[in-house]
PDB file of N, CA and C in Angstrom:
ATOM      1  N   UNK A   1      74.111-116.593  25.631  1.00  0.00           N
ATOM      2  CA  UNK A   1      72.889-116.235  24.943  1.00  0.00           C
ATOM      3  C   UNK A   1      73.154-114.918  24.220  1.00  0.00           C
ATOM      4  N   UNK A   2      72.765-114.763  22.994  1.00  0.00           N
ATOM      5  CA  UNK A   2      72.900-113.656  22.256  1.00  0.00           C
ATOM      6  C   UNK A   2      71.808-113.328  22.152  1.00  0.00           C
ATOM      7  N   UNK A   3      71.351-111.774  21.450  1.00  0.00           N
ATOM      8  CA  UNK A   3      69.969-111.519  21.298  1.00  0.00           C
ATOM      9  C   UNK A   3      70.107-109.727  21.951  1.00  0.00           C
ATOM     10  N   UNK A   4      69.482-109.001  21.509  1.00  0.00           N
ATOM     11  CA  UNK A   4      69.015-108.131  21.774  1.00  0.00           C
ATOM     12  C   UNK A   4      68.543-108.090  23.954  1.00  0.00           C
ATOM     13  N   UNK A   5      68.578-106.651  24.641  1.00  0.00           N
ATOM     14  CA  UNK A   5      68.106-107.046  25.788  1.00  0.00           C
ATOM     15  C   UNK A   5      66.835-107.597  25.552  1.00  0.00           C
ATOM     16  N   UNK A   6      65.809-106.822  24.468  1.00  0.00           N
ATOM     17  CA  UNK A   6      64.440-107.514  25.327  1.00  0.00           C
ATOM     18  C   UNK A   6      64.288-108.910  24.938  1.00  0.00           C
ATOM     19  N   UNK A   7      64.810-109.085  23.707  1.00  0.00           N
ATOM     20  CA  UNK A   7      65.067-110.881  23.591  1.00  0.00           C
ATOM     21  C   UNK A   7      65.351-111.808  24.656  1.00  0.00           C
ATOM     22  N   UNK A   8      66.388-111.239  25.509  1.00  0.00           N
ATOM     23  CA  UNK A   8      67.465-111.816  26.535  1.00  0.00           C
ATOM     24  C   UNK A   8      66.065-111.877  27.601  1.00  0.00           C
ATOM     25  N   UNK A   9      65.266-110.493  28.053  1.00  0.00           N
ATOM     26  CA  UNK A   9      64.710-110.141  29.208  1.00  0.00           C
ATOM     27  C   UNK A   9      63.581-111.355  28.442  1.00  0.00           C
ATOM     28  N   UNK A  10      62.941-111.430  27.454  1.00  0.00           N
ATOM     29  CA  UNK A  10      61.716-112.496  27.359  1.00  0.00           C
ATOM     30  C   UNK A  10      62.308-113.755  27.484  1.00  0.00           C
ATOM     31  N   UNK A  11      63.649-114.547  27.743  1.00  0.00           N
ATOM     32  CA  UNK A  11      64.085-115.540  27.729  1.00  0.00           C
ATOM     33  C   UNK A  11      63.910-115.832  29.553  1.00  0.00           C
ATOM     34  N   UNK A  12      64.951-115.069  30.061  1.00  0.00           N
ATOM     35  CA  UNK A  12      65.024-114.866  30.894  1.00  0.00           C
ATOM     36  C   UNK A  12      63.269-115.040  31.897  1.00  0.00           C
ATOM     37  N   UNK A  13      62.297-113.649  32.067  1.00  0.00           N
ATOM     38  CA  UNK A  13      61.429-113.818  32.116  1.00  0.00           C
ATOM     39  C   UNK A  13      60.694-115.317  32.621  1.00  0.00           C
ATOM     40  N   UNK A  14      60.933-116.558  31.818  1.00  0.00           N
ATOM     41  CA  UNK A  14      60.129-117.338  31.817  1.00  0.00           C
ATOM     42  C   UNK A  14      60.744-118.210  32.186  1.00  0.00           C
ATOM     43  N   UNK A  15      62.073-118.186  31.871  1.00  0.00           N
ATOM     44  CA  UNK A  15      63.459-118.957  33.049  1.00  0.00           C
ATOM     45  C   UNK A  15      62.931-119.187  34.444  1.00  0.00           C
ATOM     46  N   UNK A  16      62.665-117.686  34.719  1.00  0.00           N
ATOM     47  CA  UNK A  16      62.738-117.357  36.773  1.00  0.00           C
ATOM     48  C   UNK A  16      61.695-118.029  37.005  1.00  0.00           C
ATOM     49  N   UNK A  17      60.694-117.968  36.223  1.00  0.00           N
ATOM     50  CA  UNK A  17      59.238-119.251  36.899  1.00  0.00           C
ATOM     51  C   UNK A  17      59.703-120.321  36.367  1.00  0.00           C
ATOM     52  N   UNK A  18      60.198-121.091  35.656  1.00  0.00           N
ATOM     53  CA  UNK A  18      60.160-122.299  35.517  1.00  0.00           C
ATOM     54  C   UNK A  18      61.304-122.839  36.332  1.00  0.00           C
ATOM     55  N   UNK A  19      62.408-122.209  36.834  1.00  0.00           N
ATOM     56  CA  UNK A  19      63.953-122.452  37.732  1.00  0.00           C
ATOM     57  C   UNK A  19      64.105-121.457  39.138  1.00  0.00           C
ATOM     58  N   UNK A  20      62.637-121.469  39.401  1.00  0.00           N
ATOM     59  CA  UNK A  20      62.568-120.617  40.670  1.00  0.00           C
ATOM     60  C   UNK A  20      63.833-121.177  41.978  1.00  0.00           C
ATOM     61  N   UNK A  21      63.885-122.535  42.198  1.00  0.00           N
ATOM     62  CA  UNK A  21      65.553-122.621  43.062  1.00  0.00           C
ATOM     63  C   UNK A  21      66.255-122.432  42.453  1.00  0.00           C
ATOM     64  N   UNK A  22      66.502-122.063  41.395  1.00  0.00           N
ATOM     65  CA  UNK A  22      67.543-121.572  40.556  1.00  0.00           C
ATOM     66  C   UNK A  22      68.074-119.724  40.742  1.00  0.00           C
ATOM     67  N   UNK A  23      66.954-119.215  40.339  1.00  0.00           N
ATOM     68  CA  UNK A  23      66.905-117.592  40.835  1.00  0.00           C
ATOM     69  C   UNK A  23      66.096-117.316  42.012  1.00  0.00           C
ATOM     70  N   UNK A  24      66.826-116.994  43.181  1.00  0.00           N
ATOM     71  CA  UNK A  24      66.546-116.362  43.995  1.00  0.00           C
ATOM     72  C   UNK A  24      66.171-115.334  43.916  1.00  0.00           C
ATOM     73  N   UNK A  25      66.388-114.296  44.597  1.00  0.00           N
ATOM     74  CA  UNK A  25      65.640-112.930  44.573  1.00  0.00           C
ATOM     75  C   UNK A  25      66.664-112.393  43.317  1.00  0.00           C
ATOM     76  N   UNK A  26      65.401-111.775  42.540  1.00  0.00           N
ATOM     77  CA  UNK A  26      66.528-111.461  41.397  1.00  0.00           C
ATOM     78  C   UNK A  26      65.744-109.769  41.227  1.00  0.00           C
ATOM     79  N   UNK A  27      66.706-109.116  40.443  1.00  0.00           N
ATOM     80  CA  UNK A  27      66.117-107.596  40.171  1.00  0.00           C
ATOM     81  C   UNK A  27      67.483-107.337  39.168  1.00  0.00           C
ATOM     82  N   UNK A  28      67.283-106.113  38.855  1.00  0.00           N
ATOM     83  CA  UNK A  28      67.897-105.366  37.662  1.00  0.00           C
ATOM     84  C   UNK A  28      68.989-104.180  37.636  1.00  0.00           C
ATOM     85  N   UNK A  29      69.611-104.677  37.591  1.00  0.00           N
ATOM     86  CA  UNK A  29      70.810-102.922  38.236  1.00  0.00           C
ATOM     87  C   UNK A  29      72.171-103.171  36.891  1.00  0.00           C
ATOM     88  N   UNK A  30      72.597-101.572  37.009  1.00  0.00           N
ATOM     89  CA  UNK A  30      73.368-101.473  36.166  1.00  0.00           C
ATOM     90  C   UNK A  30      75.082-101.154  37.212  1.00  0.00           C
ATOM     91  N   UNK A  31      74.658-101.648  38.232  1.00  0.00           N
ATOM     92  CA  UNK A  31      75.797-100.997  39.052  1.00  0.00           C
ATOM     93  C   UNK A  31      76.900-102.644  39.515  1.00  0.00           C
ATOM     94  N   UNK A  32      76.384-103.586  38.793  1.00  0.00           N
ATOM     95  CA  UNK A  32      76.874-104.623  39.488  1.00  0.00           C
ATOM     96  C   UNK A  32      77.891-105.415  38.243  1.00  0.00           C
ATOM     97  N   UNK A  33      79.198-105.691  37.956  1.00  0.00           N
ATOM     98  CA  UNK A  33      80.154-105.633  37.050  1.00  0.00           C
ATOM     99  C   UNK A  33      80.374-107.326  36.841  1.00  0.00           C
ATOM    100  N   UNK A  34      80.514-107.982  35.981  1.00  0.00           N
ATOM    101  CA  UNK A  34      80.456-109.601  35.930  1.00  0.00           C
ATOM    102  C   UNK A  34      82.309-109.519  36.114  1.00  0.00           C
ATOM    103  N   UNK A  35      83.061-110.853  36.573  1.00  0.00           N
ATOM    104  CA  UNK A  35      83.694-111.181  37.039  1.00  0.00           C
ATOM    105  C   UNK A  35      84.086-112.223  36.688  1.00  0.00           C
ATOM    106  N   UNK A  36      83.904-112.964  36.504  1.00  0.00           N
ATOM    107  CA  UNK A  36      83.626-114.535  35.459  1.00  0.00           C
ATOM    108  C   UNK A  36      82.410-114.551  34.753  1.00  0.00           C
ATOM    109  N   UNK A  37      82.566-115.327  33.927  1.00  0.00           N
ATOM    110  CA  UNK A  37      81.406-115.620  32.676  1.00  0.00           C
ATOM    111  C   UNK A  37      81.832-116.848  31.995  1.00  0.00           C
ATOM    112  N   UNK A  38      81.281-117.410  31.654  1.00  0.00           N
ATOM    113  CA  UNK A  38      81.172-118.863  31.074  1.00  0.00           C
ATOM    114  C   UNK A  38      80.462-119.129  29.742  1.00  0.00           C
ATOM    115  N   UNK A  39      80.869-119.447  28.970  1.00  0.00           N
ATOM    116  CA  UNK A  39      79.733-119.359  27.658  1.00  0.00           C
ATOM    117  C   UNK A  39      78.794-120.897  27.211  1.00  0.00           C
ATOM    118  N   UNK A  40      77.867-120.858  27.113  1.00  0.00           N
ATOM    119  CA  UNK A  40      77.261-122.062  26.805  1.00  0.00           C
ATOM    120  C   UNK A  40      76.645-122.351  25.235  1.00  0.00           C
ATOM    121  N   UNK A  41      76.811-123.450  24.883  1.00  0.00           N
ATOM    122  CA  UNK A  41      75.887-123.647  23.783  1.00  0.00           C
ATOM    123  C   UNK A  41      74.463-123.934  23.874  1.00  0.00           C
ATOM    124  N   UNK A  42      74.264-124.140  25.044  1.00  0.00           N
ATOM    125  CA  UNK A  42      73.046-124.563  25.737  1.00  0.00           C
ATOM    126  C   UNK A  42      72.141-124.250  26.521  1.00  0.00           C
ATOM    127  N   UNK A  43      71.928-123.538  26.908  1.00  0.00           N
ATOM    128  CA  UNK A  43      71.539-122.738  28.333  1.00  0.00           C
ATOM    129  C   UNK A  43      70.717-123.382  28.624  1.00  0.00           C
ATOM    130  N   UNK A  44      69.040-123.922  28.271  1.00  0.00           N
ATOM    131  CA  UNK A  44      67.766-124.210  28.797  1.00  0.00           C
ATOM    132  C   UNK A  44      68.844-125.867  29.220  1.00  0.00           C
ATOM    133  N   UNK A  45      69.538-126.350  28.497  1.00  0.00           N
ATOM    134  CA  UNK A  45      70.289-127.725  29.296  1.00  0.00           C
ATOM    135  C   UNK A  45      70.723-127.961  30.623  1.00  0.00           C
ATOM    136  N   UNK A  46      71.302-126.615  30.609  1.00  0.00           N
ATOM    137  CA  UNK A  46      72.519-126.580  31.809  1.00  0.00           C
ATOM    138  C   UNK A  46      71.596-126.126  32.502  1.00  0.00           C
ATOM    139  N   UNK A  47      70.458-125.047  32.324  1.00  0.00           N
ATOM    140  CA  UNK A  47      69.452-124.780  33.861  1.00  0.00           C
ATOM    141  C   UNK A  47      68.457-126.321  34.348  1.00  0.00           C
ATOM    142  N   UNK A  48      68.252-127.095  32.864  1.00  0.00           N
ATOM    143  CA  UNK A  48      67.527-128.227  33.663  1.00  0.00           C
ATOM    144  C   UNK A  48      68.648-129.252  34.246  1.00  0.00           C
ATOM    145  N   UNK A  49      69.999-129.325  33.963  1.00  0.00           N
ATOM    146  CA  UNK A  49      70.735-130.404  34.463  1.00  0.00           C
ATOM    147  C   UNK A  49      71.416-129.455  36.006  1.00  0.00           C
ATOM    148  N   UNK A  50      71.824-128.266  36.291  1.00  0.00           N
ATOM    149  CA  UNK A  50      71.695-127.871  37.766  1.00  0.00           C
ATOM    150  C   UNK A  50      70.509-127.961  38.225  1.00  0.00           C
ATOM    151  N   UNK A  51      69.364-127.744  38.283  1.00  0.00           N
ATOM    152  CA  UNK A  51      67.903-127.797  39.050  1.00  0.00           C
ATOM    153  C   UNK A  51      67.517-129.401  39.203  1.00  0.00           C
ATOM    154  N   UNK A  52      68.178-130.046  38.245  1.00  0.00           N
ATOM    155  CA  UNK A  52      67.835-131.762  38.682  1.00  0.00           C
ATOM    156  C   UNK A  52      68.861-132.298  39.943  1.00  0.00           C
ATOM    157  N   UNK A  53      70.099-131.285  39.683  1.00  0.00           N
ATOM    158  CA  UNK A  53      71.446-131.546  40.575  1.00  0.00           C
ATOM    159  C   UNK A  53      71.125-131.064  41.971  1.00  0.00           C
ATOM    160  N   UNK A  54      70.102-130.250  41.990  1.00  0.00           N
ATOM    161  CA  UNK A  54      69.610-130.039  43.280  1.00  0.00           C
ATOM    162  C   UNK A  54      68.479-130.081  44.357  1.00  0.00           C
ATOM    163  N   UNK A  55      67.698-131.251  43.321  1.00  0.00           N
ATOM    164  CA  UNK A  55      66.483-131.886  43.616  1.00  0.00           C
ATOM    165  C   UNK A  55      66.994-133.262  44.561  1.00  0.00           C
ATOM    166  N   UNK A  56      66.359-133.882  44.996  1.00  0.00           N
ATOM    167  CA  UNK A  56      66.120-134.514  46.517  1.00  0.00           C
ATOM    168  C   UNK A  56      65.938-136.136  45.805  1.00  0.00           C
ATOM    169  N   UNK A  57      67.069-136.447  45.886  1.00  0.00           N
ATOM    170  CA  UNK A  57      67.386-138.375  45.254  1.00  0.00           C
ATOM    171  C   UNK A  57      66.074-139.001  45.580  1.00  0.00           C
ATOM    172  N   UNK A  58      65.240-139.389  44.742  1.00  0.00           N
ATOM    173  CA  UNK A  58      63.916-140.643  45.833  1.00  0.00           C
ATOM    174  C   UNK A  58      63.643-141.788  44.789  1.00  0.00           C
ATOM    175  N   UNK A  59      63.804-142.731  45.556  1.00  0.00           N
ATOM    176  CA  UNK A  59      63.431-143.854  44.739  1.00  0.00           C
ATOM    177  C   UNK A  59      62.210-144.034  44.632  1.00  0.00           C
ATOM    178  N   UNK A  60      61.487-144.202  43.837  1.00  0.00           N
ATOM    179  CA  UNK A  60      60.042-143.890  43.317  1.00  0.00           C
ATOM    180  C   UNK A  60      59.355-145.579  43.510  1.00  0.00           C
ATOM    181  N   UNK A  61      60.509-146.561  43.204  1.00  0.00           N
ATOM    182  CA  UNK A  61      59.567-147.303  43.731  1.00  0.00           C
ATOM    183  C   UNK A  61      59.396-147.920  44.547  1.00  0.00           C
ATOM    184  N   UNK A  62      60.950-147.811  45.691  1.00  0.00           N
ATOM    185  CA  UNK A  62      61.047-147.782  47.023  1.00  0.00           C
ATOM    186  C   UNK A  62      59.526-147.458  47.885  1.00  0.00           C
ATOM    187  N   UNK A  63      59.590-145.913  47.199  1.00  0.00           N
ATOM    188  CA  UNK A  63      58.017-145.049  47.703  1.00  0.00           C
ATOM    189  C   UNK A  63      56.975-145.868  47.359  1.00  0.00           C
ATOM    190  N   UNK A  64      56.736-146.650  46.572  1.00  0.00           N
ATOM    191  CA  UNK A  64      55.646-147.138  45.974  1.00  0.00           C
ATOM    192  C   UNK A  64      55.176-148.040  46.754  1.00  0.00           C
ATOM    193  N   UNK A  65      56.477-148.816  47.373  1.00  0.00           N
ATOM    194  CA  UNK A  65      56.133-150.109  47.667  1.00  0.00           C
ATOM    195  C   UNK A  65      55.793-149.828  49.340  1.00  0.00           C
ATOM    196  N   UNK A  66      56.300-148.862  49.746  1.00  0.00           N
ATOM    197  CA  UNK A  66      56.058-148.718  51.817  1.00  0.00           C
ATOM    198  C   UNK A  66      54.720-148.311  51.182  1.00  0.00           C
ATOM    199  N   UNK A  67      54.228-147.386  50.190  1.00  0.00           N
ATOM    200  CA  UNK A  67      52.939-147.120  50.382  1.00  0.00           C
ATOM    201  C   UNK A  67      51.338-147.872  49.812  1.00  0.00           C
ATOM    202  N   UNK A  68      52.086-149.002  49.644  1.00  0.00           N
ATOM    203  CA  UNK A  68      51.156-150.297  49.156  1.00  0.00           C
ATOM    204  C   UNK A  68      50.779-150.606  50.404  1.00  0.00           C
ATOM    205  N   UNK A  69      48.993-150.244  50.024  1.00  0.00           N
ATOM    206  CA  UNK A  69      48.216-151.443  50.910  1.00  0.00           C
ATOM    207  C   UNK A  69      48.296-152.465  51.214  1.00  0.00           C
ATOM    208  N   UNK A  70      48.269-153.273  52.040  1.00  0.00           N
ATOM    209  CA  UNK A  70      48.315-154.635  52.751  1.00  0.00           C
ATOM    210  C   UNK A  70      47.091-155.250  52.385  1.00  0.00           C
ATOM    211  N   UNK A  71      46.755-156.458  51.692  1.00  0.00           N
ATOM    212  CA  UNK A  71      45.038-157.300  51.301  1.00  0.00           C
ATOM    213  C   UNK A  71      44.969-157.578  52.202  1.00  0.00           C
ATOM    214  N   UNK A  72      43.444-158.174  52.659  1.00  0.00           N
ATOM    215  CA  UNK A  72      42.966-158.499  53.988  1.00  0.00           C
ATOM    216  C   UNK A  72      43.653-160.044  54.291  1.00  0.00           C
ATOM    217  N   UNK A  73      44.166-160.784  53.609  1.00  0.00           N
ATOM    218  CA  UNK A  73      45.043-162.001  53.871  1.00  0.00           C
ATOM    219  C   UNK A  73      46.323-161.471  54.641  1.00  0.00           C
ATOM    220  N   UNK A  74      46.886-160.668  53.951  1.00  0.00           N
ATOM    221  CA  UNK A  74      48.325-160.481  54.688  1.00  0.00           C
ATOM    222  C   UNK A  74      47.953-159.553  55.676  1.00  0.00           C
ATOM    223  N   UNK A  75      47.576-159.015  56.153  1.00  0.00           N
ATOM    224  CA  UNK A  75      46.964-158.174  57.277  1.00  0.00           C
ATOM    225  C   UNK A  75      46.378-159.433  58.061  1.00  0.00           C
ATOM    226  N   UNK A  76      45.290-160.149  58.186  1.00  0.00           N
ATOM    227  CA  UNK A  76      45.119-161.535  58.455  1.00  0.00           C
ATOM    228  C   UNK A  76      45.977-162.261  59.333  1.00  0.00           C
ATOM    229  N   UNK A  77      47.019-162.958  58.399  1.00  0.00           N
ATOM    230  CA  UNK A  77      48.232-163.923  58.830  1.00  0.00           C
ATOM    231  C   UNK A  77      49.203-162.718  59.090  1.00  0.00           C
ATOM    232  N   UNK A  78      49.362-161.431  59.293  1.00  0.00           N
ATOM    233  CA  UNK A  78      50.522-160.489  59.247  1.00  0.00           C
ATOM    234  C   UNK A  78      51.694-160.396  58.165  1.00  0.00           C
ATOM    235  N   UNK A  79      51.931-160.461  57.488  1.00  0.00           N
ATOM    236  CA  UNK A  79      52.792-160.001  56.241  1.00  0.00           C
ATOM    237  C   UNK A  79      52.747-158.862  55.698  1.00  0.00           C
TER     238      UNK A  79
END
């Protein structure tokens, strides 16, 4: 990401609420030195394709179907 800091800080900013498992406790210091860095063409991509990578597999209509009511026939005869 290029941009000026407060550009970066209003990007950022609205990142941490929308990718909250993403940023943990986060704060601001000038004492802490990067080590690796990675460059992206993409950034808002790569934060929604890790935060999907760490969301909880569910089959939706697996779910759908245990939580279907039973009609008074199959409740009835048991089915």
């Amino acid at each position: 990401m290029f941009g000026t800091k407060k550009q970066c800080m209003k990007y950022y900013s609205v990142w941490k609420d929308i990718f909250k498992d993403l940023f943990g406790k986060c704060y601001e210091t000038d004492q802490y030195h990067l080590t690796t860095y990675t460059s992206s063409g993409n950034v808002v991509m790569d934060l929604i394709e890790e935060s999907d990578r760490r969301k909880p597999k569910i089959d939706f209509i697996e779910e759908a179907v245990k939580r279907e009511e039973k009609g008074f026939w199959a409740k009835l005869f048991g089915r």
